[in-house]
C-alpha atoms as a PDB file:
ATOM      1  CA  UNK A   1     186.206  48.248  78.360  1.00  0.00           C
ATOM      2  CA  UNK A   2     182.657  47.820  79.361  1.00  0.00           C
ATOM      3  CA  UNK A   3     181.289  50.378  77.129  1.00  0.00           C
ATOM      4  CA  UNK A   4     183.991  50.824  74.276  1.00  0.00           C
ATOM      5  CA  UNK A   5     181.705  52.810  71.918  1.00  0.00           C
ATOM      6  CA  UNK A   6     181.048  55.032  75.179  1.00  0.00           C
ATOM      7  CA  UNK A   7     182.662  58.846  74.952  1.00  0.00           C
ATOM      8  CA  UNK A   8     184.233  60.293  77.904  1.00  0.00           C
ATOM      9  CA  UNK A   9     182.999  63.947  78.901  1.00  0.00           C
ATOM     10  CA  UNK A  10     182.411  65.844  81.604  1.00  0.00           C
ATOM     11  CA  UNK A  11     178.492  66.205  82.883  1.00  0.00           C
ATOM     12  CA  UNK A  12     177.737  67.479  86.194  1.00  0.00           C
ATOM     13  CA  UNK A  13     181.245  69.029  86.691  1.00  0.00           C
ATOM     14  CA  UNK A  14     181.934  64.924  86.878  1.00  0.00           C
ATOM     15  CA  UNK A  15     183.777  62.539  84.505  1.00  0.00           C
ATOM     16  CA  UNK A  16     181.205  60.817  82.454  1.00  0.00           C
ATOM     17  CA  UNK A  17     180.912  58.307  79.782  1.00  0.00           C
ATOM     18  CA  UNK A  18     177.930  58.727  77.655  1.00  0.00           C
ATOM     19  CA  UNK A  19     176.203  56.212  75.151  1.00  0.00           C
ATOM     20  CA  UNK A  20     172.891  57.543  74.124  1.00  0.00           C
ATOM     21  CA  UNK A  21     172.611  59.564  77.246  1.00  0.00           C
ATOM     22  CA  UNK A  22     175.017  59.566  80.521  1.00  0.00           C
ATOM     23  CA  UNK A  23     175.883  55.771  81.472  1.00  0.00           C
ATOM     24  CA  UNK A  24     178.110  56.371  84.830  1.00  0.00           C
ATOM     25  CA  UNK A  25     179.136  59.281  86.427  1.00  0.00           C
ATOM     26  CA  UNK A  26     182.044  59.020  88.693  1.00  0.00           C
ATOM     27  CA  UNK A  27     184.215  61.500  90.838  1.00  0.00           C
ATOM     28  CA  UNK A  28     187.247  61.296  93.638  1.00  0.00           C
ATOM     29  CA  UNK A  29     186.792  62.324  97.223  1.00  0.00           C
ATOM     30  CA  UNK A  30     189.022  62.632 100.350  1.00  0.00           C
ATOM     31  CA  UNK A  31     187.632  59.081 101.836  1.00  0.00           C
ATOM     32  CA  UNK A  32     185.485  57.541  98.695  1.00  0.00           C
ATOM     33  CA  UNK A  33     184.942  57.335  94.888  1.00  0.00           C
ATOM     34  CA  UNK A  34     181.723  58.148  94.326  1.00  0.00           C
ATOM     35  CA  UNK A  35     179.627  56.243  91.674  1.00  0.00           C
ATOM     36  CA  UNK A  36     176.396  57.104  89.821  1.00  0.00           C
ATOM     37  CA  UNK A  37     175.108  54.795  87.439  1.00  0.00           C
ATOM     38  CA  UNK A  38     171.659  56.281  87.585  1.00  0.00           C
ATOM     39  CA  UNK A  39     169.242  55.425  90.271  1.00  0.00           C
ATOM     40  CA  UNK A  40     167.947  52.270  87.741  1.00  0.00           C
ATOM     41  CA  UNK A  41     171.472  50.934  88.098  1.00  0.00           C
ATOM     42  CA  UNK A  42     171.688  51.271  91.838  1.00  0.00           C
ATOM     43  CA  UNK A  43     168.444  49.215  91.673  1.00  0.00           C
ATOM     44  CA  UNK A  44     169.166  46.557  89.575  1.00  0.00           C
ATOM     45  CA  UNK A  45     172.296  45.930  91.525  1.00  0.00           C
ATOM     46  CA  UNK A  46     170.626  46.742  94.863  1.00  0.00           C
ATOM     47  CA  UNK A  47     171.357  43.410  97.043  1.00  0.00           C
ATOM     48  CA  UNK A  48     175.187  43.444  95.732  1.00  0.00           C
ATOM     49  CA  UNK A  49     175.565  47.239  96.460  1.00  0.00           C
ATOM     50  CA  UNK A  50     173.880  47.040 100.084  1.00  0.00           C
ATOM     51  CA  UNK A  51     177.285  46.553 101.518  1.00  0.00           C
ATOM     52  CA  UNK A  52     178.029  50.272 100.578  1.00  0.00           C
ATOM     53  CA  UNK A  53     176.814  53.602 101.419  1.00  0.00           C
ATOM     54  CA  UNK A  54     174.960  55.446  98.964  1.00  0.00           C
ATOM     55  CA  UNK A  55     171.746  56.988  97.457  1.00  0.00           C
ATOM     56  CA  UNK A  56     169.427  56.943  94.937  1.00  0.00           C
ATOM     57  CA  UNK A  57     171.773  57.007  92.014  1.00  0.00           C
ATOM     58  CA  UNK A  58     174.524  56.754  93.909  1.00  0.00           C
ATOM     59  CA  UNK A  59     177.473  54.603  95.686  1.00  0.00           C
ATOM     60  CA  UNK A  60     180.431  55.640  97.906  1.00  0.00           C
ATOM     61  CA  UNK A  61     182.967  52.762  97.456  1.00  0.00           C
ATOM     62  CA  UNK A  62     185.547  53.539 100.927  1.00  0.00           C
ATOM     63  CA  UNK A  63     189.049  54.900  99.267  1.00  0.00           C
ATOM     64  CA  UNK A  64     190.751  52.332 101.541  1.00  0.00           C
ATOM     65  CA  UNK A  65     189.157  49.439 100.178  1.00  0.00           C
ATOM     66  CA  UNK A  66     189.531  47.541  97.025  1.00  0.00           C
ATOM     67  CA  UNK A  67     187.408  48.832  94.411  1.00  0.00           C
ATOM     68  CA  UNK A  68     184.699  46.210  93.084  1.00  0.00           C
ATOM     69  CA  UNK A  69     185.549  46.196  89.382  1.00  0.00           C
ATOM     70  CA  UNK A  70     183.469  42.714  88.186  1.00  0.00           C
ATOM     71  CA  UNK A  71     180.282  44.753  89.764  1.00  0.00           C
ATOM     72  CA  UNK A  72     181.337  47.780  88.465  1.00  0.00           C
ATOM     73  CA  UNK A  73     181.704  46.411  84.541  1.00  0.00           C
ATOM     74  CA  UNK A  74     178.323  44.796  85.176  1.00  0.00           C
ATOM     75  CA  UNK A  75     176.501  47.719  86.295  1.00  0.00           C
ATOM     76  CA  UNK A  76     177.815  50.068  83.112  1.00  0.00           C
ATOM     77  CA  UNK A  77     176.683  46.787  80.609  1.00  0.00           C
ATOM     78  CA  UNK A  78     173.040  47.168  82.305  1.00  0.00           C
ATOM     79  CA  UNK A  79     173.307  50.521  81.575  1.00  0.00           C
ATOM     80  CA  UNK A  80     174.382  50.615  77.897  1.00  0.00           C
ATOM     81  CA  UNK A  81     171.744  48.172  78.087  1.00  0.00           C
ATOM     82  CA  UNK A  82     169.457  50.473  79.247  1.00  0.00           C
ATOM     83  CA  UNK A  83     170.286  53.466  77.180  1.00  0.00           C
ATOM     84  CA  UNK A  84     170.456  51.639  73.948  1.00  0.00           C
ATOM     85  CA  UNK A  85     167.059  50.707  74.538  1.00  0.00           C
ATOM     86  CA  UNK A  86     166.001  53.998  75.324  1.00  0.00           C
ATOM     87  CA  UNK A  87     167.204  55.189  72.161  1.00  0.00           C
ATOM     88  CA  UNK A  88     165.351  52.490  70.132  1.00  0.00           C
ATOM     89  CA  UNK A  89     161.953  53.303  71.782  1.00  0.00           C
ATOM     90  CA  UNK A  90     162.598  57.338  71.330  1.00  0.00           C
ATOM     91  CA  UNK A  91     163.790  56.583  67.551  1.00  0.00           C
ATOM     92  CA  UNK A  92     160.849  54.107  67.001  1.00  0.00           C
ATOM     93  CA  UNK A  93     158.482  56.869  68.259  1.00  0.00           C
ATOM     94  CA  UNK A  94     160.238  59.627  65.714  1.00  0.00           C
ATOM     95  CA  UNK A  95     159.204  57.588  62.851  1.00  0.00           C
END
């Protein structure tokens, strides 16, 4: 619902939805659901994803926890943000 003109694929052997480019990558484990909204969208969201394990471009929200869908929904609007952007500048630069 965050990103209704997004298309769902599969990148990285991962569900995807893509907008211009990959938004959010995301994929089930035994103890977590792991997240990857790029590592710009772990940064922008840095101080509210602290409370989680993760990486560069990525988060491990704990299976046995509630899943945090208000940050979640923000995260993939900052990144069809981002990639809409993107594909301004790139089509700007075409011209």
């Amino acid at each position: 619902a965050a990103a209704p003109e997004a298309e769902e694929k599969i990148s990285y052997q991962m569900p995807t939805f893509f907008l211009k480019g990959n938004l959010v990558h995301f994929a089930a484990y035994k103890k977590h659901i792991g997240f990857y909204p790029a590592p710009s969208g772990i940064l922008a969201f840095q101080k509210e994803l602290s409370i989680y394990e993760g990486a560069k471009g990525s988060v491990k929200f704990p299976i046995d926890q509630p899943l945090p869908f208000d940050l979640i929904r923000r995260i993939v609007q900052f990144r069809v943000a981002e990639n809409l952007a993107q594909a301004k500048v790139k089509s700007s630069r075409k011209k």
